[in-house]
N, C-alpha and C. Protein backbone atom coordinates (compact mmCIF):
# COMPACT_ATOMS: atom_id res chain seq x y z
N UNK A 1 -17.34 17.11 -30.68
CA UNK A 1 -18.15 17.47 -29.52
C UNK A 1 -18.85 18.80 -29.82
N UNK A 2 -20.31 18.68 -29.44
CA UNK A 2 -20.88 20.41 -29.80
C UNK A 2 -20.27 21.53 -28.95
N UNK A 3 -20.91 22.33 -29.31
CA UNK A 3 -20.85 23.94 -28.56
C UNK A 3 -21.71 23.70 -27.27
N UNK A 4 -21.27 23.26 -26.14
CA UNK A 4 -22.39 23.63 -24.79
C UNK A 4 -22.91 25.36 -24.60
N UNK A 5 -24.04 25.32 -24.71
CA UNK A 5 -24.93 26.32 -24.22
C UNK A 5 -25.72 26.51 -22.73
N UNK A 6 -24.86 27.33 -21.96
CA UNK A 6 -25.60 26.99 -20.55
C UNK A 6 -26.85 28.46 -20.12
N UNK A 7 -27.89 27.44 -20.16
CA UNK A 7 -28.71 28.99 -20.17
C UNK A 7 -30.35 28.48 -19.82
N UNK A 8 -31.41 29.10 -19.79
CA UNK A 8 -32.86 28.58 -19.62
C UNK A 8 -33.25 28.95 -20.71
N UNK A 9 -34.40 28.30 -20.82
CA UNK A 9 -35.03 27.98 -21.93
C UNK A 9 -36.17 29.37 -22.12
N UNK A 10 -36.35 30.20 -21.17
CA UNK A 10 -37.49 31.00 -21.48
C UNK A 10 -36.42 32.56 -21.14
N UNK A 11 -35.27 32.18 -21.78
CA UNK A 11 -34.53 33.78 -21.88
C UNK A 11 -34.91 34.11 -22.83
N UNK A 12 -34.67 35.13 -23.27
CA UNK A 12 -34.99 35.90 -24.43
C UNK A 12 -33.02 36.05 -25.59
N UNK A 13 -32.33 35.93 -24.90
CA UNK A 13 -31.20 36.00 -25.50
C UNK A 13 -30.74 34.29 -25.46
N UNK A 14 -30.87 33.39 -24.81
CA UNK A 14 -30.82 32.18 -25.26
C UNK A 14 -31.68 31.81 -26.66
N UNK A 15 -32.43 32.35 -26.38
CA UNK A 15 -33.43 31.98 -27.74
C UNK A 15 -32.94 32.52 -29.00
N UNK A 16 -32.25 33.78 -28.68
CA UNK A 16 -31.51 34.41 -30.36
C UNK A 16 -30.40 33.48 -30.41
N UNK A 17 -29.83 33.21 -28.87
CA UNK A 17 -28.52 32.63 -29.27
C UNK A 17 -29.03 31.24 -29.94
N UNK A 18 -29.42 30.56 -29.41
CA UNK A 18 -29.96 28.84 -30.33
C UNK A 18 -30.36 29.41 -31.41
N UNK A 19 -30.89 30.18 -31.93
CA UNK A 19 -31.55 30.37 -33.52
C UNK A 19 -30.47 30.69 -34.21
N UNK A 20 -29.47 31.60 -33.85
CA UNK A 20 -28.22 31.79 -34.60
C UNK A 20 -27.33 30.42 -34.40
N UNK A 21 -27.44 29.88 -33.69
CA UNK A 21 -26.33 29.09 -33.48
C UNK A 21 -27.20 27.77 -34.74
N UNK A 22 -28.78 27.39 -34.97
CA UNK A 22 -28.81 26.77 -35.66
C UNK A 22 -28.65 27.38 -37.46
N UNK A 23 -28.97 28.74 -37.07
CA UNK A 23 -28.53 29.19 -38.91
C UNK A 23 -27.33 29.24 -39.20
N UNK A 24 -26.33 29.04 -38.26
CA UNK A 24 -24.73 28.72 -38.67
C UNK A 24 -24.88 27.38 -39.19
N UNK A 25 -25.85 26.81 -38.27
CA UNK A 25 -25.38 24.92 -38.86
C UNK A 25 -24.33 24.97 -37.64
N UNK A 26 -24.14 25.48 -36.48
CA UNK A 26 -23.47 24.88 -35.67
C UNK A 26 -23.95 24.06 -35.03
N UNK A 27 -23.46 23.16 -34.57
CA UNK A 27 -23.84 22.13 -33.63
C UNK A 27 -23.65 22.07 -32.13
N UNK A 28 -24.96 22.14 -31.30
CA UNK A 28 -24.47 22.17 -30.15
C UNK A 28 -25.76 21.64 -28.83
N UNK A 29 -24.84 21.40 -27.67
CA UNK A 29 -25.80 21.05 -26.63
C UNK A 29 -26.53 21.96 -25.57
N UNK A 30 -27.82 22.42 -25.44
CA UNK A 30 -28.17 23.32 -24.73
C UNK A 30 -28.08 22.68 -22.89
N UNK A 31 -28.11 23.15 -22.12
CA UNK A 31 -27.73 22.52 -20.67
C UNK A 31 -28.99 23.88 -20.04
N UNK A 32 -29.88 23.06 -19.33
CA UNK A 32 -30.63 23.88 -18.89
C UNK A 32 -29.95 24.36 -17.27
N UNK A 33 -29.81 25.86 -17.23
CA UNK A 33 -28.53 25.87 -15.67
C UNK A 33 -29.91 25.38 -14.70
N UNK A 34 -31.17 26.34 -14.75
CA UNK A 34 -32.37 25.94 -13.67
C UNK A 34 -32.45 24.39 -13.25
N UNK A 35 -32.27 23.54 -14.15
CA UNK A 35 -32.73 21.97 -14.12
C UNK A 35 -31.45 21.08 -13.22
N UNK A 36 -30.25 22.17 -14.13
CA UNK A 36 -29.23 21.08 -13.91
C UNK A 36 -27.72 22.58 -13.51
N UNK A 37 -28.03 22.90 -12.71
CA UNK A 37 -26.92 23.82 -12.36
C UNK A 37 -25.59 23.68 -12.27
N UNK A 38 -24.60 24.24 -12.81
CA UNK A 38 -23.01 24.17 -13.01
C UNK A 38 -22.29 23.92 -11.42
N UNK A 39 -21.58 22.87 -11.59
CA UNK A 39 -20.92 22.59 -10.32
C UNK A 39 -19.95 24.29 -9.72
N UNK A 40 -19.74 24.23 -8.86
CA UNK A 40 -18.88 25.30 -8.07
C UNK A 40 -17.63 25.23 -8.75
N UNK A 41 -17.05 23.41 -8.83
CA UNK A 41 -15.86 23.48 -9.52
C UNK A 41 -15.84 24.16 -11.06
N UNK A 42 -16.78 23.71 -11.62
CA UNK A 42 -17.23 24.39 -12.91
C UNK A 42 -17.16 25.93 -13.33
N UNK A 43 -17.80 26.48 -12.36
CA UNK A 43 -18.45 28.04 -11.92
C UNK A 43 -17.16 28.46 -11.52
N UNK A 44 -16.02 28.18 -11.20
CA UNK A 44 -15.04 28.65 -10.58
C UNK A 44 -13.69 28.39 -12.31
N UNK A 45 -14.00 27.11 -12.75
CA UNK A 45 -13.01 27.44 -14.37
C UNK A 45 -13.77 28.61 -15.02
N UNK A 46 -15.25 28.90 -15.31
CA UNK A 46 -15.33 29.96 -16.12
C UNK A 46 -14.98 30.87 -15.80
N UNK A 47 -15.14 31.60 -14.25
CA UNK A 47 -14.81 32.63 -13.48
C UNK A 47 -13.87 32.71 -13.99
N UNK A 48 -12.97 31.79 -13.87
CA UNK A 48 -10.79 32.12 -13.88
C UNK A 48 -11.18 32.67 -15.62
N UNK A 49 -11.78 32.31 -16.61
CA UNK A 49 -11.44 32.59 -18.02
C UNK A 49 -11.78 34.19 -18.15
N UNK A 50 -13.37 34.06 -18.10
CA UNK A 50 -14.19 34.87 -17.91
C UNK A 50 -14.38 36.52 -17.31
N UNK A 51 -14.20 36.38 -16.17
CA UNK A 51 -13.96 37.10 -15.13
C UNK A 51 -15.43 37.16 -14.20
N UNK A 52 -15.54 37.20 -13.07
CA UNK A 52 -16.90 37.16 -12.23
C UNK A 52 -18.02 38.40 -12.38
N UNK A 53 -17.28 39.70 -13.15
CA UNK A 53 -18.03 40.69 -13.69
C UNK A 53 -18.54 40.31 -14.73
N UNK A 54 -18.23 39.72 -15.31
CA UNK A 54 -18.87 39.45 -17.23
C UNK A 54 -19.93 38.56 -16.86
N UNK A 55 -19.74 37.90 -15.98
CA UNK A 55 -20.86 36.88 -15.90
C UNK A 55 -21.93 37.17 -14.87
N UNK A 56 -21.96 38.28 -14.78
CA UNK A 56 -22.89 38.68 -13.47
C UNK A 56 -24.23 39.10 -14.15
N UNK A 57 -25.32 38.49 -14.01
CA UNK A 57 -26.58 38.43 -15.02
C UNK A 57 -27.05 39.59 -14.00
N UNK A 58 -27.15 41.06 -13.69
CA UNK A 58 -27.46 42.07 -13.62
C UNK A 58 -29.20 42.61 -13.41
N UNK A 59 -29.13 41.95 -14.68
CA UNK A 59 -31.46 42.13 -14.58
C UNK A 59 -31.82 41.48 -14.21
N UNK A 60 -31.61 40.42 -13.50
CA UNK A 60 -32.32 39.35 -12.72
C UNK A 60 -32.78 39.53 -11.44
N UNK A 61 -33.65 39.12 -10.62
CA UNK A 61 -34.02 39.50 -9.40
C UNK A 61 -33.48 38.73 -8.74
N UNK A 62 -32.73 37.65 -9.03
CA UNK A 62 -32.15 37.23 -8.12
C UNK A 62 -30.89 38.44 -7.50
N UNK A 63 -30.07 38.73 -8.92
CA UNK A 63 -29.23 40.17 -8.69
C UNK A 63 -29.64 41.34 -7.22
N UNK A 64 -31.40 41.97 -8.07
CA UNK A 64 -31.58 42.75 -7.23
C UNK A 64 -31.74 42.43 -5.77
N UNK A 65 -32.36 40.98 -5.50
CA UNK A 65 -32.15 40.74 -4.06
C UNK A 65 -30.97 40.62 -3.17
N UNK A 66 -29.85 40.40 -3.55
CA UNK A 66 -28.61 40.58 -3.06
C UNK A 66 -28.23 41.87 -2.25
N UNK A 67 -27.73 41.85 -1.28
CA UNK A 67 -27.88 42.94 -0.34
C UNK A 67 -26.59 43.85 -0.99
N UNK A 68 -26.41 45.06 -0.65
CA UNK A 68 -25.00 46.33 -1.50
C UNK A 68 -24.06 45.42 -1.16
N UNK A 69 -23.65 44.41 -0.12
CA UNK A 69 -22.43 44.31 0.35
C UNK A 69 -21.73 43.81 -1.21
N UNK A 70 -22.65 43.32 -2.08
CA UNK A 70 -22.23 42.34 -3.28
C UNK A 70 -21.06 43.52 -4.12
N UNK A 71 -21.16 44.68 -3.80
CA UNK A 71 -20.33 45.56 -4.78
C UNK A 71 -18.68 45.38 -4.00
N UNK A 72 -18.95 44.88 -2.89
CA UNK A 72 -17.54 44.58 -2.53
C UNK A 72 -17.08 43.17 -1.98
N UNK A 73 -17.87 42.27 -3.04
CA UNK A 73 -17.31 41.02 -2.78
C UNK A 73 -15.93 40.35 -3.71
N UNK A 74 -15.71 39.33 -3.16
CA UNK A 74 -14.13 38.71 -3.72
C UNK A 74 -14.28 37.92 -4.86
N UNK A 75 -13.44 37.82 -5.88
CA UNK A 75 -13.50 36.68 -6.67
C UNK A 75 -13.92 35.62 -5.91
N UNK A 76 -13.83 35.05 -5.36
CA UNK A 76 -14.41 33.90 -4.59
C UNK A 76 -15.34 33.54 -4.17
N UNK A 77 -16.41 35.09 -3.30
CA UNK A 77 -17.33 34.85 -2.69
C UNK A 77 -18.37 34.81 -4.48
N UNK A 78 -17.94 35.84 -5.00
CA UNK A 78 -18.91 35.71 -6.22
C UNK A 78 -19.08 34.08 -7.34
N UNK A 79 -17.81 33.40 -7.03
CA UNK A 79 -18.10 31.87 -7.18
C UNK A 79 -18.88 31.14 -6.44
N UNK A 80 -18.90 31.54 -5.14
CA UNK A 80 -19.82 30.66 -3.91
C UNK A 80 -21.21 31.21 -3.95
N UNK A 81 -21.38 32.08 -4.55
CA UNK A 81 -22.54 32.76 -4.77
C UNK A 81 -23.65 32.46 -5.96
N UNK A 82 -22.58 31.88 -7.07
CA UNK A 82 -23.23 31.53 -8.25
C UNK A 82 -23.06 30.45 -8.40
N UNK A 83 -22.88 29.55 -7.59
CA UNK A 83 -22.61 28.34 -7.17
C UNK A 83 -23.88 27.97 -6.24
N UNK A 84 -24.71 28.85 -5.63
CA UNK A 84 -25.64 28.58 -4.95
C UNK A 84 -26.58 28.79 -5.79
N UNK A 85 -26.89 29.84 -6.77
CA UNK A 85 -27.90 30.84 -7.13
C UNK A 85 -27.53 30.93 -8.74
N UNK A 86 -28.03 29.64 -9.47
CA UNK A 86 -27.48 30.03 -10.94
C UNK A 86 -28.11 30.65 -12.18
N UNK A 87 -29.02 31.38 -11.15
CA UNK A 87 -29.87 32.42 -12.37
C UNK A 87 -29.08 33.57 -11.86
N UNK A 88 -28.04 33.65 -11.50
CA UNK A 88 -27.29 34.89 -10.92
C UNK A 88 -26.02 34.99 -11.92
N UNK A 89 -25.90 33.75 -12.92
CA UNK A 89 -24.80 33.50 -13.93
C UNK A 89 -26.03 34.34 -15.04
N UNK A 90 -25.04 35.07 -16.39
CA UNK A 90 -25.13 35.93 -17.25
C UNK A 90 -25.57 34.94 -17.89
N UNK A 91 -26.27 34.97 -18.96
CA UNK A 91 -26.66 33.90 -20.12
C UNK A 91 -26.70 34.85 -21.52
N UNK A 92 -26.57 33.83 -22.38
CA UNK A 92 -25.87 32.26 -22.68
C UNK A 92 -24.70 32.25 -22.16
N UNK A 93 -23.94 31.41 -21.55
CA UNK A 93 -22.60 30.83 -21.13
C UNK A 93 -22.10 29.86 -22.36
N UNK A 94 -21.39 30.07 -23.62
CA UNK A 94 -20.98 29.12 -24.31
C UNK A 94 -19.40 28.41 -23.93
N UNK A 95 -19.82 27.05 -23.93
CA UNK A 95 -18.51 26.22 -23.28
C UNK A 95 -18.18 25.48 -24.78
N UNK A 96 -16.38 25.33 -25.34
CA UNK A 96 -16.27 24.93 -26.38
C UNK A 96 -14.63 23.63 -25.87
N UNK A 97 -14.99 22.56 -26.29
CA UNK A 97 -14.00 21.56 -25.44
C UNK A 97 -13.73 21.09 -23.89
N UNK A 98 -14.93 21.79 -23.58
CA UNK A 98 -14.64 21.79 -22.03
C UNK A 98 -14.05 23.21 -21.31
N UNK A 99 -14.15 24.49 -21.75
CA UNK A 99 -13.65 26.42 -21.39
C UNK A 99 -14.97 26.69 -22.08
N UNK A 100 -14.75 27.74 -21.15
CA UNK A 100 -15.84 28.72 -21.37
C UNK A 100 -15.08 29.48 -22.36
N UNK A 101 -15.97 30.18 -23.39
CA UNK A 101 -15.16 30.89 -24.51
C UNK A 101 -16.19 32.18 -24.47
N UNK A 102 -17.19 32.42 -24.12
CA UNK A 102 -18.24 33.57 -24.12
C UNK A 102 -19.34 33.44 -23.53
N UNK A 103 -19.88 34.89 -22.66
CA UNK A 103 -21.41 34.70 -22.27
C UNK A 103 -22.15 35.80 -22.60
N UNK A 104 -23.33 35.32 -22.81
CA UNK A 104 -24.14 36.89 -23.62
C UNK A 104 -24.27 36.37 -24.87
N UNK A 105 -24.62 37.43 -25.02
CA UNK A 105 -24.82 37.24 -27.04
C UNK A 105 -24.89 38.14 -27.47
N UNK A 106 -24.00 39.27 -27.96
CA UNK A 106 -24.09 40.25 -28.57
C UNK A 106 -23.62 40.78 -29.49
N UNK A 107 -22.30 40.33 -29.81
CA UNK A 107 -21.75 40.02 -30.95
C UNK A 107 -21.20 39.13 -32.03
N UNK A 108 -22.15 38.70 -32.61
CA UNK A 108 -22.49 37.11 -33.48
C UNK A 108 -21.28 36.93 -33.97
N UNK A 109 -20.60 37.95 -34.30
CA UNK A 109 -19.28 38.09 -35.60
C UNK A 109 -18.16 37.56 -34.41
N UNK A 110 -17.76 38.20 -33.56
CA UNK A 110 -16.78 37.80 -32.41
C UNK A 110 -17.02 36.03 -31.87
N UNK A 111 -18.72 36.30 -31.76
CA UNK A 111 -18.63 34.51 -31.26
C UNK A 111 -18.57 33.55 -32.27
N UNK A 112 -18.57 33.91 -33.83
CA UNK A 112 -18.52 32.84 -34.64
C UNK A 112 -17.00 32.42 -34.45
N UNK A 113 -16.06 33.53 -34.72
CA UNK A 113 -14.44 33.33 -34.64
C UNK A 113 -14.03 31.91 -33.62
N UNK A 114 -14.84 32.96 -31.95
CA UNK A 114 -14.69 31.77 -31.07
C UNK A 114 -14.71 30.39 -31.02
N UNK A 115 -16.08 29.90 -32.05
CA UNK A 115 -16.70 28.63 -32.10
C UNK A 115 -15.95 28.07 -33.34
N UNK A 116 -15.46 28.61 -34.17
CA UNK A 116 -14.75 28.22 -35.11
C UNK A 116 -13.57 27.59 -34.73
């Protein structure tokens, strides 16, 4: 089974991530979140791996529209939240067997280990 990649197609760090991920020769499936957004049940296993801070995509305007109360929300509400709003998830999200194993892309050397 490939490496799932959950992310849009006009990020700028999805795009390093697919280019590295094809100069490994890894194999994997990109999942567009805009087209086809991660179930709640879904959004709620990465959360538990993850944590709801790591995955909080920050520069996005969806982010900045969120009113302050968001600095004191619950593990929970921040699942029901990115469960509504999934440009509000961090990208790339890499899923390996069905877990989330990393999101972002910033350290190629740490995520090869992962995917290995």
């Amino acid at each position: 089974m490939p490496i799932q990649v959950y992310g849009i197609p006009s990020c700028g760090t999805c795009k390093k991530a697919i280019a590295w991920l094809e100069d490994q020769g890894i194999a994997y499936e990109f999942i567009n979140t805009k087209d086809y957004p991660p179930s709640r049940t879904t959004i709620a296993e990465w959360v538990n791996v993850l944590g709801e801070r790591a995955m909080r995509n920050t520069s996005g305007q969806s982010y900045r529209a969120l009113n302050s109360a968001k600095e004191t929300w619950t593990h929970i509400q921040w699942i029901e939240v990115y469960a509504k709003d999934a440009m509000l998830l961090k990208r790339p999200l890499f899923v390996k067997d069905g877990k989330a194993i990393a999101v972002g892309f910033r350290n190629s050397e740490n995520l090869k280990q992962k995917l290995i």
